[in-house]
Protein backbone atom coordinates (compact mmCIF):
# COMPACT_ATOMS: atom_id res chain seq x y z
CA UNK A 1 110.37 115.00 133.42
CA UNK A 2 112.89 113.13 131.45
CA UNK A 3 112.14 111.97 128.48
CA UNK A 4 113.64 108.24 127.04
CA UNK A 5 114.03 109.84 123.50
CA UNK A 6 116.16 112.42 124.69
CA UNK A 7 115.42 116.01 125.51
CA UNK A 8 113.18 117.44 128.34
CA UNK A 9 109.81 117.41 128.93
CA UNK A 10 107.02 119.54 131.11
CA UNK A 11 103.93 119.96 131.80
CA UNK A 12 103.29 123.52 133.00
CA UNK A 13 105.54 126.31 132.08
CA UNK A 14 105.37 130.26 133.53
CA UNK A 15 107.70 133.00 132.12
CA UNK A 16 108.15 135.82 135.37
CA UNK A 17 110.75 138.42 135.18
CA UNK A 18 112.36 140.62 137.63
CA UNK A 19 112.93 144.32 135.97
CA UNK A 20 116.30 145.61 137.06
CA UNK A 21 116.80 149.56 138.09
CA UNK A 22 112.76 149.86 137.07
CA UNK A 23 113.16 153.69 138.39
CA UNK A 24 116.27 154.19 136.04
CA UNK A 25 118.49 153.91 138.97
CA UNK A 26 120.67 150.91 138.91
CA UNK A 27 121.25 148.93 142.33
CA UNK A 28 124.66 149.14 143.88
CA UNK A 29 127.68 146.25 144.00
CA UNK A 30 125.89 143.22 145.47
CA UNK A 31 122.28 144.65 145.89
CA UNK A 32 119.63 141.83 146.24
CA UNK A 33 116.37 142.73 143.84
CA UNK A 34 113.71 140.26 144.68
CA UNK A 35 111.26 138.31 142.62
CA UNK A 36 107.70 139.25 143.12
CA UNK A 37 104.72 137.41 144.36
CA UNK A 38 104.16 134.67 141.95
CA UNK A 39 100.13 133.53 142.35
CA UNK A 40 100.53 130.78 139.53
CA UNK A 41 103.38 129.38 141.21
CA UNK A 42 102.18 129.06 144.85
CA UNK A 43 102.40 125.65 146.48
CA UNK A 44 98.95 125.12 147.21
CA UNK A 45 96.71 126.11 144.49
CA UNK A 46 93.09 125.32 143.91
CA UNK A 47 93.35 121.80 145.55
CA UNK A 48 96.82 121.26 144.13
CA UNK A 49 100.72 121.18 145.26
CA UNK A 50 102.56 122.68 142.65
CA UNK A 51 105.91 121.62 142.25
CA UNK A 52 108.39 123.38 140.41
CA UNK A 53 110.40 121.62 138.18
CA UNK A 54 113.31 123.26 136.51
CA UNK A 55 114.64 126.86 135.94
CA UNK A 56 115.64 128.84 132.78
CA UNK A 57 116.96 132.19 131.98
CA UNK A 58 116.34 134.01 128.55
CA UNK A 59 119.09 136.30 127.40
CA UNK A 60 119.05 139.48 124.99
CA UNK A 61 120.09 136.34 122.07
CA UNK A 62 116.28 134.81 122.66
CA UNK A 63 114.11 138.08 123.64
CA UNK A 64 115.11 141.68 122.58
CA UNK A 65 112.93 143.01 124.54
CA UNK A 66 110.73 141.99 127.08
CA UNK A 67 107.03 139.91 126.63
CA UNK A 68 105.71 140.45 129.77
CA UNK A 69 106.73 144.58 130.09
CA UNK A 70 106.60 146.14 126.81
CA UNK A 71 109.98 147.90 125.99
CA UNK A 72 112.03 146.88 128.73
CA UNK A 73 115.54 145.70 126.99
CA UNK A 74 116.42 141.86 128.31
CA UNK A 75 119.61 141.14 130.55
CA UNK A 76 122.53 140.97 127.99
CA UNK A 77 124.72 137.57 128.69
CA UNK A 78 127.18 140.46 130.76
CA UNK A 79 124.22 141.03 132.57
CA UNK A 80 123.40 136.93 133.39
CA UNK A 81 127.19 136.90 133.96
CA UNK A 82 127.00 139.45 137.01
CA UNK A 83 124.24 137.43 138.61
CA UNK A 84 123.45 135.20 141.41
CA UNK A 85 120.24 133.86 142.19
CA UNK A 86 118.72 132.41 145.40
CA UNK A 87 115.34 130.60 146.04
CA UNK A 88 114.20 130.84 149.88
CA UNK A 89 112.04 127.39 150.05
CA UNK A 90 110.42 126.20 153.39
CA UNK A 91 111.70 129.58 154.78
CA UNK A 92 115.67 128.65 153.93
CA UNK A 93 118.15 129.76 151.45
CA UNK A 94 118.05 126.33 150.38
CA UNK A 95 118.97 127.03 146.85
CA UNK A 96 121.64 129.83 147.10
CA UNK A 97 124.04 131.77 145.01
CA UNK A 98 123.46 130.03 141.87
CA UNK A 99 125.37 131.88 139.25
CA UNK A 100 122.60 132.88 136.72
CA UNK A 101 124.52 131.84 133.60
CA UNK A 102 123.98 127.85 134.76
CA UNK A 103 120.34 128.54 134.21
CA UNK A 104 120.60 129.62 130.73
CA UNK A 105 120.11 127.21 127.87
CA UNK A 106 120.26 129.09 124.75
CA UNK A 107 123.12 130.26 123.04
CA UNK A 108 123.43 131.81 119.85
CA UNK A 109 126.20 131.96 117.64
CA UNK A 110 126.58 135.92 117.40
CA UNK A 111 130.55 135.38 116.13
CA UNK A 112 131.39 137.68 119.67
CA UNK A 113 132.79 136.36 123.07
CA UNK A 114 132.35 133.37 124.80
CA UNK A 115 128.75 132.84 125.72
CA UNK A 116 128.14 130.80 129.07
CA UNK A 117 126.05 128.31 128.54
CA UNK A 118 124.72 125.07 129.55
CA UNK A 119 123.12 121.85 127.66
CA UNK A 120 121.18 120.54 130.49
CA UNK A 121 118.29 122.49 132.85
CA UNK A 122 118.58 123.28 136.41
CA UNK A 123 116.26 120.23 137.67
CA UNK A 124 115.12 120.23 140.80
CA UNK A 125 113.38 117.49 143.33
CA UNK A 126 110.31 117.33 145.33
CA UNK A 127 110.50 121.43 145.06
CA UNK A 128 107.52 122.91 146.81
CA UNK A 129 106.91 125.50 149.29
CA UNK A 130 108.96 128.54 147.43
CA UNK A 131 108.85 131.81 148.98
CA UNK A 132 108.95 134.14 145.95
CA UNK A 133 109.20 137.64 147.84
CA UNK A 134 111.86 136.03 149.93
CA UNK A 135 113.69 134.76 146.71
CA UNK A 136 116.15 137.08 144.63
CA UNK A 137 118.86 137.94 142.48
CA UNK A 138 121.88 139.63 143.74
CA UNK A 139 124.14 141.66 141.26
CA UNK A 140 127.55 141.52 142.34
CA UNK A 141 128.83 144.85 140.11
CA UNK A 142 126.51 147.51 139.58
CA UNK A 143 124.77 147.14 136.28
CA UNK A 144 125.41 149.79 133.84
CA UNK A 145 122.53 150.05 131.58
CA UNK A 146 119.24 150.24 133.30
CA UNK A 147 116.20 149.11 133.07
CA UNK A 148 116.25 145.62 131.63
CA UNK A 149 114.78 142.38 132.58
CA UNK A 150 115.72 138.79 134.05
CA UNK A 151 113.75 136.55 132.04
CA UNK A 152 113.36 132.98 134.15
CA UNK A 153 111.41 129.86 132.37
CA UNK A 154 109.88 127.84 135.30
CA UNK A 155 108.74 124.67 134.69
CA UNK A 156 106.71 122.91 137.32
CA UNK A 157 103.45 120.60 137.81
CA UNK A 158 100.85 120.20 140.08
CA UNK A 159 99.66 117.12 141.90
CA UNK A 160 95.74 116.56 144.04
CA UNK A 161 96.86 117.18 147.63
């Protein structure tokens, strides 16, 4: 995972999104909007336990729109900003209200506000058993400008079980 040059490495990477207000209606102060099933990222796949790694988030400064749903705008930095995210694992919130902006990695230099940031991934441990449907990102103010998408990087492997 580390890497004694510096930097970070992985082995398997999977870009998922979660479209916000994908009926053009936005969700309320605080709504939850779940990930979906994620079939490349279940624990036990073909023989394997896949462990997941680290998380990212992609902002509007690395995608303008969307690769996985063609035209959907991506989540400004306001957006990340007015996000918490929560991964059910083992069937508990064991990874809960993590403000979205400590996920994201890239920043650009657009000459505008402060954009949160951070310089190291979210890294996580022996991370297996994720219950995607159960997992989600809650708003906290109602977004303004729907749809758009939460971008997330996840990095994981897989070991022989």
């Amino acid at each position: 995972m580390n890497n004694p040059y510096g930097g970070f490495q992985t082995s398997h990477f999977e870009l998922i999104e979660i479209i916000v207000g994908a009926n053009g209606i936005a969700p309320g102060a605080n709504a939850t909007i779940p990930f979906k099933n994620q079939d490349q990222l279940q624990t036990y796949l073909g023989g394997k336990t896949v462990y997941i790694k680290a998380v990212e988030t992609y902002s509007d400064q690395v995608f303008a729109t969307s690769p996985i749903s063609s035209g959907v705008a991506v989540a400004t930095v306001a957006d990340m900003a007015n996000a918490a995210v929560t991964f059910t694992i083992k069937g508990k919130k064991l990874i809960d209200g993590v403000p979205m902006s400590r996920f994201n990695l890239m920043w650009a230099d657009t000459g505008a506000a402060f954009v949160p940031y951070t310089f190291n991934p979210f890294c996580l441990r022996d991370v297996f058993e994720v219950d995607w449907t159960k997992s989600f990102v809650q708003v906290i103010a109602a977004p303004v400008a729907v749809p758009f998408s939460y971008l997330f990087g996840i990095h994981y492997s897989d070991q022989p079980n």
